[in-house]
PDB file of N, CA and C in Angstrom:
ATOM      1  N   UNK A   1     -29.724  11.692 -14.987  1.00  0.00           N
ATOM      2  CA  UNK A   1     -28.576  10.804 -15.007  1.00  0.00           C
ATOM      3  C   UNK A   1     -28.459  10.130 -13.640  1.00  0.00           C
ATOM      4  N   UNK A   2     -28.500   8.408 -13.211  1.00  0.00           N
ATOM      5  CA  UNK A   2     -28.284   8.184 -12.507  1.00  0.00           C
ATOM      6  C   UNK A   2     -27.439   8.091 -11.860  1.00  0.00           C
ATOM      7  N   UNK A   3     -26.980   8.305 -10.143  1.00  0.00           N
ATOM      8  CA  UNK A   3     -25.858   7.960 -10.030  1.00  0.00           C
ATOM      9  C   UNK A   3     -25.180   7.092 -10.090  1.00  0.00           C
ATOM     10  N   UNK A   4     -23.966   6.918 -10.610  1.00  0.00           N
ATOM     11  CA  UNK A   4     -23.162   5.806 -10.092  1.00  0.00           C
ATOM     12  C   UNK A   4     -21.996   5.256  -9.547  1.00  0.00           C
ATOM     13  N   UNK A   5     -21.740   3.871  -8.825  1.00  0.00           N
ATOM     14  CA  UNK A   5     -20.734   4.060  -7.708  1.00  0.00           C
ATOM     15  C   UNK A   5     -19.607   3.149  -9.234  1.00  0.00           C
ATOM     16  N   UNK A   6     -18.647   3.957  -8.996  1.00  0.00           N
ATOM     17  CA  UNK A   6     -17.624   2.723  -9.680  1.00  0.00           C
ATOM     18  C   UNK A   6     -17.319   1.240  -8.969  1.00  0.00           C
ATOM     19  N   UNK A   7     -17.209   0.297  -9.271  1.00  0.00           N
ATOM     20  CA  UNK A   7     -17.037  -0.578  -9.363  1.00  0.00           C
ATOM     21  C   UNK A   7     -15.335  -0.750  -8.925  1.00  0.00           C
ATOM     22  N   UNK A   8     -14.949  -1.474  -8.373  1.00  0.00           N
ATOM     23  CA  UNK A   8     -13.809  -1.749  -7.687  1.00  0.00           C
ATOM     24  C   UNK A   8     -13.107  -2.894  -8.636  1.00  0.00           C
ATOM     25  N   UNK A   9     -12.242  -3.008  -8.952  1.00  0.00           N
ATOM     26  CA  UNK A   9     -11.385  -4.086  -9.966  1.00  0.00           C
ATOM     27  C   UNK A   9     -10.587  -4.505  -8.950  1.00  0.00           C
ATOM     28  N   UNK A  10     -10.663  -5.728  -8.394  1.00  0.00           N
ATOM     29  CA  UNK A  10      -9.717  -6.258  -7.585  1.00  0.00           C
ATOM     30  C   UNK A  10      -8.892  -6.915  -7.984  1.00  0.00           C
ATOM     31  N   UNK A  11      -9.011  -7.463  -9.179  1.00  0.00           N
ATOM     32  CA  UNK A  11      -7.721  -7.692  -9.645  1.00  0.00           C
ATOM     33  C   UNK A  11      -6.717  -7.240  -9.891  1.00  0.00           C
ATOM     34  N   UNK A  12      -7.212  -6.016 -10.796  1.00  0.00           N
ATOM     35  CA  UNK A  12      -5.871  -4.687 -11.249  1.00  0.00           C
ATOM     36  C   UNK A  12      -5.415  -4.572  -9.621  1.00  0.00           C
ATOM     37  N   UNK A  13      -6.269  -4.191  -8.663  1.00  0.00           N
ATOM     38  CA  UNK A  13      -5.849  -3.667  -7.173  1.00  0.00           C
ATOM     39  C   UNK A  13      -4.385  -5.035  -6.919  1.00  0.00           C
ATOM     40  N   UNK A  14      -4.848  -6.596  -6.997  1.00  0.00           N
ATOM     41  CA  UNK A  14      -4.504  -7.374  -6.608  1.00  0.00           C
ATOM     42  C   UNK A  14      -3.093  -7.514  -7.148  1.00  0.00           C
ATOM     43  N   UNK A  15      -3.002  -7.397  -8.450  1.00  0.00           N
ATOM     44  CA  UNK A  15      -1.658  -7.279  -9.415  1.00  0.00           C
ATOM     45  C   UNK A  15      -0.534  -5.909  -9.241  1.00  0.00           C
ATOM     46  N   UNK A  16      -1.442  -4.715  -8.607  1.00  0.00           N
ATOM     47  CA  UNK A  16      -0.718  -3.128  -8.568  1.00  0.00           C
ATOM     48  C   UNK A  16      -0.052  -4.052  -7.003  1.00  0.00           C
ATOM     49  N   UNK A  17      -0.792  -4.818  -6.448  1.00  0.00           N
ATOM     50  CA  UNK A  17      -0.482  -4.840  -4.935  1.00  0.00           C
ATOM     51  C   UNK A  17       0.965  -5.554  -5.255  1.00  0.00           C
ATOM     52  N   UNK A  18       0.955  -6.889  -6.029  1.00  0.00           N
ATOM     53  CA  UNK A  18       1.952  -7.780  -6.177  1.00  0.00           C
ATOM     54  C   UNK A  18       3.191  -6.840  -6.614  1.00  0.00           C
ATOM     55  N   UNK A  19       2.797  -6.401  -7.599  1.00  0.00           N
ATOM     56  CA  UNK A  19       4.061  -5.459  -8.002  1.00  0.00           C
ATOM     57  C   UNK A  19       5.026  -4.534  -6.833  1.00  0.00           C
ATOM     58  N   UNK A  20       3.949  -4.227  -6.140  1.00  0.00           N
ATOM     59  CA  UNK A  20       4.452  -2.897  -5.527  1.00  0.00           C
ATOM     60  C   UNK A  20       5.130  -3.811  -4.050  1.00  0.00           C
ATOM     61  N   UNK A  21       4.745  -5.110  -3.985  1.00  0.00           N
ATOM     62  CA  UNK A  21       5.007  -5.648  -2.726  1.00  0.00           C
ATOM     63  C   UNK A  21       7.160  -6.213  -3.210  1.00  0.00           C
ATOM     64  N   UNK A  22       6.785  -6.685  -4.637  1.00  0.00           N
ATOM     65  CA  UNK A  22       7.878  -7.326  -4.712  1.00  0.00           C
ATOM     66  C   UNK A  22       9.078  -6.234  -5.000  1.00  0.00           C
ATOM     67  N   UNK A  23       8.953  -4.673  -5.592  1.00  0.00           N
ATOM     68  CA  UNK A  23       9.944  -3.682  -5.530  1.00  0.00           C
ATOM     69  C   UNK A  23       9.870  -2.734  -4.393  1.00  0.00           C
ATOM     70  N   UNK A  24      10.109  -3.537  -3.561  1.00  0.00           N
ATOM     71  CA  UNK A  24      10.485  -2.050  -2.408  1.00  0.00           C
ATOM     72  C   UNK A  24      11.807  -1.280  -2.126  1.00  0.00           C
ATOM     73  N   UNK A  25      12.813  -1.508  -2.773  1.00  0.00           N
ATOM     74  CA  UNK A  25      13.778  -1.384  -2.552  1.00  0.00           C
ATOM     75  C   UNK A  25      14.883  -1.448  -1.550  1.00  0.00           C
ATOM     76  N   UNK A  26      14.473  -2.388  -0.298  1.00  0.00           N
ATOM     77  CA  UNK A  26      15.117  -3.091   0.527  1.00  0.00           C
ATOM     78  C   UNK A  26      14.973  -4.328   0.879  1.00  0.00           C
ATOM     79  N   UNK A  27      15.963  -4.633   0.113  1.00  0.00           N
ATOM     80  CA  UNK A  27      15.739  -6.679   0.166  1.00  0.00           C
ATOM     81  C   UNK A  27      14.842  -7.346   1.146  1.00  0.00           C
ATOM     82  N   UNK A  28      15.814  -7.031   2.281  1.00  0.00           N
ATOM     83  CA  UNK A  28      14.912  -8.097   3.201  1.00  0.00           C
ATOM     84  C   UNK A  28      13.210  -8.192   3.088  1.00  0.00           C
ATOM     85  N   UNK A  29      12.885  -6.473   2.950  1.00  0.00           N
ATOM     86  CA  UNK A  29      11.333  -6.180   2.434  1.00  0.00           C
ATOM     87  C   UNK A  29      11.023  -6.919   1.476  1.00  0.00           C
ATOM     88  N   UNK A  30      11.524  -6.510   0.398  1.00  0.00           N
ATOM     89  CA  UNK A  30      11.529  -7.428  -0.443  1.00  0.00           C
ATOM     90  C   UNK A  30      11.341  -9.447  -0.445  1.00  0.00           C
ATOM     91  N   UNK A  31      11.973  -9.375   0.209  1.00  0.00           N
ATOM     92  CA  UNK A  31      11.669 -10.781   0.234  1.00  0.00           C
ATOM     93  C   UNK A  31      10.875 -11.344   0.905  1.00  0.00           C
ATOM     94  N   UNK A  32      10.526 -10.478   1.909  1.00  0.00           N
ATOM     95  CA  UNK A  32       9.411 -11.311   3.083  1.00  0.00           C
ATOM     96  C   UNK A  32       7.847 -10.586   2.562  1.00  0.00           C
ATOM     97  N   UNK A  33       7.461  -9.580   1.912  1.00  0.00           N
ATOM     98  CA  UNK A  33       6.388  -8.895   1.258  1.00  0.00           C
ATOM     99  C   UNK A  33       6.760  -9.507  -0.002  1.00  0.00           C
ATOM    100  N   UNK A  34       7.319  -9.233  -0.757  1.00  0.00           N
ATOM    101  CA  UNK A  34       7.201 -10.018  -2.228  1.00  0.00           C
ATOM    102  C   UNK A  34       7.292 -11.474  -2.306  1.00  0.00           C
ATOM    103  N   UNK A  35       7.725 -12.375  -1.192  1.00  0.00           N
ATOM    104  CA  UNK A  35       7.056 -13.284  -1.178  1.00  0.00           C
ATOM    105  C   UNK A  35       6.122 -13.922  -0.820  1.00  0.00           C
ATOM    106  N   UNK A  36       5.091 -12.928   0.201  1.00  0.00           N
ATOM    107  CA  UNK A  36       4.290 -13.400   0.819  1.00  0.00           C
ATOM    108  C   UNK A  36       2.953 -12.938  -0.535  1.00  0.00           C
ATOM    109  N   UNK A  37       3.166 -12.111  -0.907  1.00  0.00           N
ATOM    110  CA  UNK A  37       2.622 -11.797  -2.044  1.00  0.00           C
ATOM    111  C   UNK A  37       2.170 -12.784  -3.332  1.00  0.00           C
ATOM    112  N   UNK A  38       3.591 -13.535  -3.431  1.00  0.00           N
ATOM    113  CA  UNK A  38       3.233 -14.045  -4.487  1.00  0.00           C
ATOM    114  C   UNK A  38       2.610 -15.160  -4.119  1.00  0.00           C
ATOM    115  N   UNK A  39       2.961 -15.927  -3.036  1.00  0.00           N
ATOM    116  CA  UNK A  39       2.175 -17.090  -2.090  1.00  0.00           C
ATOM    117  C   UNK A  39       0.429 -16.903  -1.553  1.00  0.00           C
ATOM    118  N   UNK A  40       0.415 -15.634  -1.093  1.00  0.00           N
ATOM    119  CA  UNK A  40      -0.792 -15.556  -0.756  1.00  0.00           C
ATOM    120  C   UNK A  40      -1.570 -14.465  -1.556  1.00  0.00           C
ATOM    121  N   UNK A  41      -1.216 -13.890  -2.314  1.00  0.00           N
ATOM    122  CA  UNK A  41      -1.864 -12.778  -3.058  1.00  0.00           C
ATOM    123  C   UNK A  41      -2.791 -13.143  -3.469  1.00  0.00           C
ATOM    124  N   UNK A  42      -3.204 -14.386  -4.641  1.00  0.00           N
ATOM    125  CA  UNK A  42      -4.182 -14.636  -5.186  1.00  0.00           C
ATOM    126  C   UNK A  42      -5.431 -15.300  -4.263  1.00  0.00           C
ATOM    127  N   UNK A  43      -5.126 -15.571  -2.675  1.00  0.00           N
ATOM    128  CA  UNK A  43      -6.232 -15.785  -2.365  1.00  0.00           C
ATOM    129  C   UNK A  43      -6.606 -14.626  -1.099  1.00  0.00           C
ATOM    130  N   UNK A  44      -6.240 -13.353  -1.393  1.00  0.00           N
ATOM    131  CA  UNK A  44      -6.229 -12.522  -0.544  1.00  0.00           C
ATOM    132  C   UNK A  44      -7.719 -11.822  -0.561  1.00  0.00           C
ATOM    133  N   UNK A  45      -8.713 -11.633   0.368  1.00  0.00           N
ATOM    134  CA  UNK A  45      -9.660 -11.226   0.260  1.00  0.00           C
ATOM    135  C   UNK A  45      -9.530  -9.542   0.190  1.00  0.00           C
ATOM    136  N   UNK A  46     -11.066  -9.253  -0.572  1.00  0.00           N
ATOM    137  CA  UNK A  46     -10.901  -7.556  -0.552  1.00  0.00           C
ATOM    138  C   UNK A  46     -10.167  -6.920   0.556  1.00  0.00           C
ATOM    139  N   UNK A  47     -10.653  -7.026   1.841  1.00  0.00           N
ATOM    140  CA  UNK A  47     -10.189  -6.397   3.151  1.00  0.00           C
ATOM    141  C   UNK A  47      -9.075  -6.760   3.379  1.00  0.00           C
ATOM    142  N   UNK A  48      -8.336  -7.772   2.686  1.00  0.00           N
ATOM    143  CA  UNK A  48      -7.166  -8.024   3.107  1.00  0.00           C
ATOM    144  C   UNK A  48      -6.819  -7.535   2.237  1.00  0.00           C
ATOM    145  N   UNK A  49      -6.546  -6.901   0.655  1.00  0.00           N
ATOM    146  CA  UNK A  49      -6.131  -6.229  -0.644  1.00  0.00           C
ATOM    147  C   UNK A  49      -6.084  -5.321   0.138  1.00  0.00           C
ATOM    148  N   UNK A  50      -7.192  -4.677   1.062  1.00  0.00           N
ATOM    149  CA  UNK A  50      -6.850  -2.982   1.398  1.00  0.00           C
ATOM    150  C   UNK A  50      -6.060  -2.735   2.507  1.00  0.00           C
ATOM    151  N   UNK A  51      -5.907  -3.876   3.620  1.00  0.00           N
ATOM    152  CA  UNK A  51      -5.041  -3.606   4.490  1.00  0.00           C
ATOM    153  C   UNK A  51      -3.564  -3.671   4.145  1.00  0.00           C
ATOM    154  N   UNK A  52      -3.349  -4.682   3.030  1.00  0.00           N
ATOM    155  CA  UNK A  52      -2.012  -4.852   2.368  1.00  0.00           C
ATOM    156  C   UNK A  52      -1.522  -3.346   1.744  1.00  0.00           C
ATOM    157  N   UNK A  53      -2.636  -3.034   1.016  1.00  0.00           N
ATOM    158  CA  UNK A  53      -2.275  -1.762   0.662  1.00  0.00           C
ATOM    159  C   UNK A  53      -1.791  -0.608   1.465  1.00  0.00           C
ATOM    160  N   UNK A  54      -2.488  -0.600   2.283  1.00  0.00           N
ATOM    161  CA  UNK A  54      -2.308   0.052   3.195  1.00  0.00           C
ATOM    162  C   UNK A  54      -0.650   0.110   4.054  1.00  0.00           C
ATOM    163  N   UNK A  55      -0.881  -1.133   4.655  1.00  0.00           N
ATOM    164  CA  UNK A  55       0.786  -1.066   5.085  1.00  0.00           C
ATOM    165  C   UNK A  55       2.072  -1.280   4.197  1.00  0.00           C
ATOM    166  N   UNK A  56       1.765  -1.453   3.040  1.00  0.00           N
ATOM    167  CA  UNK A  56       2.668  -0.652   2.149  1.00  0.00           C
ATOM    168  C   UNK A  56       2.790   0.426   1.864  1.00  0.00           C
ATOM    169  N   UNK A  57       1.964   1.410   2.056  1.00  0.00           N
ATOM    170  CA  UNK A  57       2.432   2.644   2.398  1.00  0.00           C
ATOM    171  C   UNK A  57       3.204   2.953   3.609  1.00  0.00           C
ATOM    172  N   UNK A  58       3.838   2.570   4.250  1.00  0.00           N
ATOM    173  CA  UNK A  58       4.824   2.917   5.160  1.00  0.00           C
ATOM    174  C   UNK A  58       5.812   2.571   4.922  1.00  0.00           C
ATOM    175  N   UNK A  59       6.805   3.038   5.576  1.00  0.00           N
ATOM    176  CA  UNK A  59       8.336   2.812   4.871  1.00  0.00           C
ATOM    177  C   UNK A  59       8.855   1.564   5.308  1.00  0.00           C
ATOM    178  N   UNK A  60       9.990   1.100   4.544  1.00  0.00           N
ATOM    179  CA  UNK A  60       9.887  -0.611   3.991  1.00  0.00           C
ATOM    180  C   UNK A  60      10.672  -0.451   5.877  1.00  0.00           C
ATOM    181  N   UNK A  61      11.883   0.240   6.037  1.00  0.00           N
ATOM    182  CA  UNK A  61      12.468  -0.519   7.770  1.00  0.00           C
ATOM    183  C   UNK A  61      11.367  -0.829   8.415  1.00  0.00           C
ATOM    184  N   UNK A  62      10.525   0.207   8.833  1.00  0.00           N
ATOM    185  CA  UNK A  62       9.172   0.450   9.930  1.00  0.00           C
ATOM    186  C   UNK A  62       8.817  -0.857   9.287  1.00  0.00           C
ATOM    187  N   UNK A  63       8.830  -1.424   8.337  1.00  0.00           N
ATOM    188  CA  UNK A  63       7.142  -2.578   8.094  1.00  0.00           C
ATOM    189  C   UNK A  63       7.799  -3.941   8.912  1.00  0.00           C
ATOM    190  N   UNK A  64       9.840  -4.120   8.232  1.00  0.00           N
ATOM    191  CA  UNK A  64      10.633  -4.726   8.490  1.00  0.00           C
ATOM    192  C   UNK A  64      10.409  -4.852  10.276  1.00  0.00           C
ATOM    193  N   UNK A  65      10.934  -3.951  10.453  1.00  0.00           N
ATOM    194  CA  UNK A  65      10.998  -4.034  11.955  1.00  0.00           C
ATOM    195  C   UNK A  65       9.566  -4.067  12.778  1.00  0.00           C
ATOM    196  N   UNK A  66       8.294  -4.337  12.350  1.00  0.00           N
ATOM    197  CA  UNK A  66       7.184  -4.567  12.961  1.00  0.00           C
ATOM    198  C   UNK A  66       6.706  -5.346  12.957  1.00  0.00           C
ATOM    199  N   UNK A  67       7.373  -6.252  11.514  1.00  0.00           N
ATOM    200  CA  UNK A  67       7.501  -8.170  11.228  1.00  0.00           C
ATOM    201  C   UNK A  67       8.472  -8.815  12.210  1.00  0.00           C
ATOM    202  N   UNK A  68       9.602  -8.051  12.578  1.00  0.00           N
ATOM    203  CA  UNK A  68      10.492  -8.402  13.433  1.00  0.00           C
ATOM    204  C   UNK A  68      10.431  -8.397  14.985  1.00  0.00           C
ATOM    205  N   UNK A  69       9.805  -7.522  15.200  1.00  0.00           N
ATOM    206  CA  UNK A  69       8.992  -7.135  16.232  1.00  0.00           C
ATOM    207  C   UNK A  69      10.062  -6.145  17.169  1.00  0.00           C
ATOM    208  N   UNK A  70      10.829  -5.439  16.166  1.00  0.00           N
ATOM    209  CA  UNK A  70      12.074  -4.831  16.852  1.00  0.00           C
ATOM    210  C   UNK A  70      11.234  -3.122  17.812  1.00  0.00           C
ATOM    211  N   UNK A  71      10.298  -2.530  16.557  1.00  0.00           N
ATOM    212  CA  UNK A  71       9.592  -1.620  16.902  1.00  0.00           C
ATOM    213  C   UNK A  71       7.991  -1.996  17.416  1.00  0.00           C
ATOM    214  N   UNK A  72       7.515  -1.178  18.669  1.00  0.00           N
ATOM    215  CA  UNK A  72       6.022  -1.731  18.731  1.00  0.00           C
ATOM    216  C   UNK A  72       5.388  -0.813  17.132  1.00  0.00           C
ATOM    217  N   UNK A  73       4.318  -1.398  16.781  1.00  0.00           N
ATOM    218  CA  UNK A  73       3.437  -1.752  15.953  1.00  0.00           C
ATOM    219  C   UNK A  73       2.025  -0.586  16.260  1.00  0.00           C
ATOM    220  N   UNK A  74       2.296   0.709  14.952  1.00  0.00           N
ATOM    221  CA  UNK A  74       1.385   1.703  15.672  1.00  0.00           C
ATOM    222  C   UNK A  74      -0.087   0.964  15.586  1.00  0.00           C
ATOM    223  N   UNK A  75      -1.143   1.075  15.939  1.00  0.00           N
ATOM    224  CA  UNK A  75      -2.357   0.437  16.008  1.00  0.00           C
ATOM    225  C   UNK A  75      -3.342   0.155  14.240  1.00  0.00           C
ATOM    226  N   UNK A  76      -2.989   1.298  13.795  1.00  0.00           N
ATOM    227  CA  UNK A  76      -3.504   1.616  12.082  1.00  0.00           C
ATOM    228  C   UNK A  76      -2.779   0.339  11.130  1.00  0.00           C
ATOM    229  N   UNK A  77      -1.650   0.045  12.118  1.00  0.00           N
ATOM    230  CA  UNK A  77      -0.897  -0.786  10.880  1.00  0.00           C
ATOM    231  C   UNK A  77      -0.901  -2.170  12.042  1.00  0.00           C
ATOM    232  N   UNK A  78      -1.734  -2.894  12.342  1.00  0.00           N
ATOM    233  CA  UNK A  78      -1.701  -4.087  13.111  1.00  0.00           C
ATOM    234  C   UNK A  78      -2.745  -4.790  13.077  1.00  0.00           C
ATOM    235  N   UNK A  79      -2.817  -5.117  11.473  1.00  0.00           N
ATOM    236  CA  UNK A  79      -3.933  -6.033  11.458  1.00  0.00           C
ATOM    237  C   UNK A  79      -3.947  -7.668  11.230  1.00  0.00           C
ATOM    238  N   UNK A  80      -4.673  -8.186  11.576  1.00  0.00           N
ATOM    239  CA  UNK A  80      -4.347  -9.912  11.300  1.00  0.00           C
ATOM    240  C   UNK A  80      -3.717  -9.959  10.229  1.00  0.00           C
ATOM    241  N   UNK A  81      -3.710  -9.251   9.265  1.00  0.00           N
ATOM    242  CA  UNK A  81      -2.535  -9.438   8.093  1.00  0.00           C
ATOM    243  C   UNK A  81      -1.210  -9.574   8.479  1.00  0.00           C
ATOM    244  N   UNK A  82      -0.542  -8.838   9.792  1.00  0.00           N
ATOM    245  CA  UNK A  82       0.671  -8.251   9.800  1.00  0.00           C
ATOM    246  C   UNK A  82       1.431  -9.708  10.608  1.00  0.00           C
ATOM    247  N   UNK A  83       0.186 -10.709  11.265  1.00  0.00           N
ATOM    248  CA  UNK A  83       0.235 -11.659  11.922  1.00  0.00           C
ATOM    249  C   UNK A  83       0.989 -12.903  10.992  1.00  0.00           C
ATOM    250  N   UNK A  84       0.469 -12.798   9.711  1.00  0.00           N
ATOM    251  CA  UNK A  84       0.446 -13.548   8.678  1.00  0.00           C
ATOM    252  C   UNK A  84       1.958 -13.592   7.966  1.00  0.00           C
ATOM    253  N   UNK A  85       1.940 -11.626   8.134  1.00  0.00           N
ATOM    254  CA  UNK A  85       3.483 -11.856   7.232  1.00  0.00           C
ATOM    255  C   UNK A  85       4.538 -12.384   8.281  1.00  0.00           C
ATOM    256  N   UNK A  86       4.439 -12.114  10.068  1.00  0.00           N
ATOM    257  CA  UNK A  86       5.169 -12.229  10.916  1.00  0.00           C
ATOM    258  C   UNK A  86       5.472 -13.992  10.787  1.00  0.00           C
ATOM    259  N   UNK A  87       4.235 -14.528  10.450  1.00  0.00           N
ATOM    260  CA  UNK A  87       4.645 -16.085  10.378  1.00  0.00           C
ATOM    261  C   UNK A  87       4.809 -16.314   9.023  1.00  0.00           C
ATOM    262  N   UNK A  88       4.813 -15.868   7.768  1.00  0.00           N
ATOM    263  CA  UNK A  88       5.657 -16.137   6.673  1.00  0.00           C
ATOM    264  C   UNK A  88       6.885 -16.708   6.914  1.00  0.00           C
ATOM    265  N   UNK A  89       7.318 -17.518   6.101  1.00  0.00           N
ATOM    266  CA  UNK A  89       8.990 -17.730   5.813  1.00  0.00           C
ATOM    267  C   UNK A  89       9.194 -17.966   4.435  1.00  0.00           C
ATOM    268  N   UNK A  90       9.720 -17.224   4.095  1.00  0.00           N
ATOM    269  CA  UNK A  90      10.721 -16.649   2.331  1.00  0.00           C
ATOM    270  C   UNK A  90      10.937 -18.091   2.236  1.00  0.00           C
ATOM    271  N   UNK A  91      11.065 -18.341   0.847  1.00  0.00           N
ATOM    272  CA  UNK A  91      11.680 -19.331   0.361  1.00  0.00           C
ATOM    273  C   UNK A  91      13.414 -18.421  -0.417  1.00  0.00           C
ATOM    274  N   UNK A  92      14.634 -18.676  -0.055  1.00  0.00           N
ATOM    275  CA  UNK A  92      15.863 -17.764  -0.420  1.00  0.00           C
ATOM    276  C   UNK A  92      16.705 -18.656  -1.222  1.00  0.00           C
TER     277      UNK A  92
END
């Protein structure tokens, strides 16, 4: 039996991402990730799908306040992505 590597679905990844960007349960998060999401999601490259992913796993103030630039920015979570959402602006 040969081995084999699964195959990565970036879409499902791309759509779990949208979802999960637009319910965070703190608005402002909400609005500056769920809209940057829906604006730039579909042309988000793999590495950028996984870094997104990624800093959505941290809790929605910390992401808030590292877009804001209220808290410094631990190094794991400061990638040219975070540059991107910092220059986002919501449409409200």
């Amino acid at each position: 039996m040969p081995d084999s590597v699964p195959t990565i679905d970036w879409e499902t990844r791309r759509k779990r991402l949208m979802h999960r960007a637009h319910y965070r349960g703190f608005k402002e998060a909400d609005l500056i990730l769920g809209g940057f999401a829906r604006q730039h999601g579909p042309d988000l490259t793999p590495d950028e799908i996984l870094m997104f992913e990624d800093l959505l796993g941290a809790k929605d103030h910390d992401i808030y306040a590292w877009i804001t630039r209220t808290l410094p920015v631990p190094a794991n979570y400061d990638p040219p992505l975070l540059e991107r959402l910092r220059a986002f602006r919501p449409s409200v």
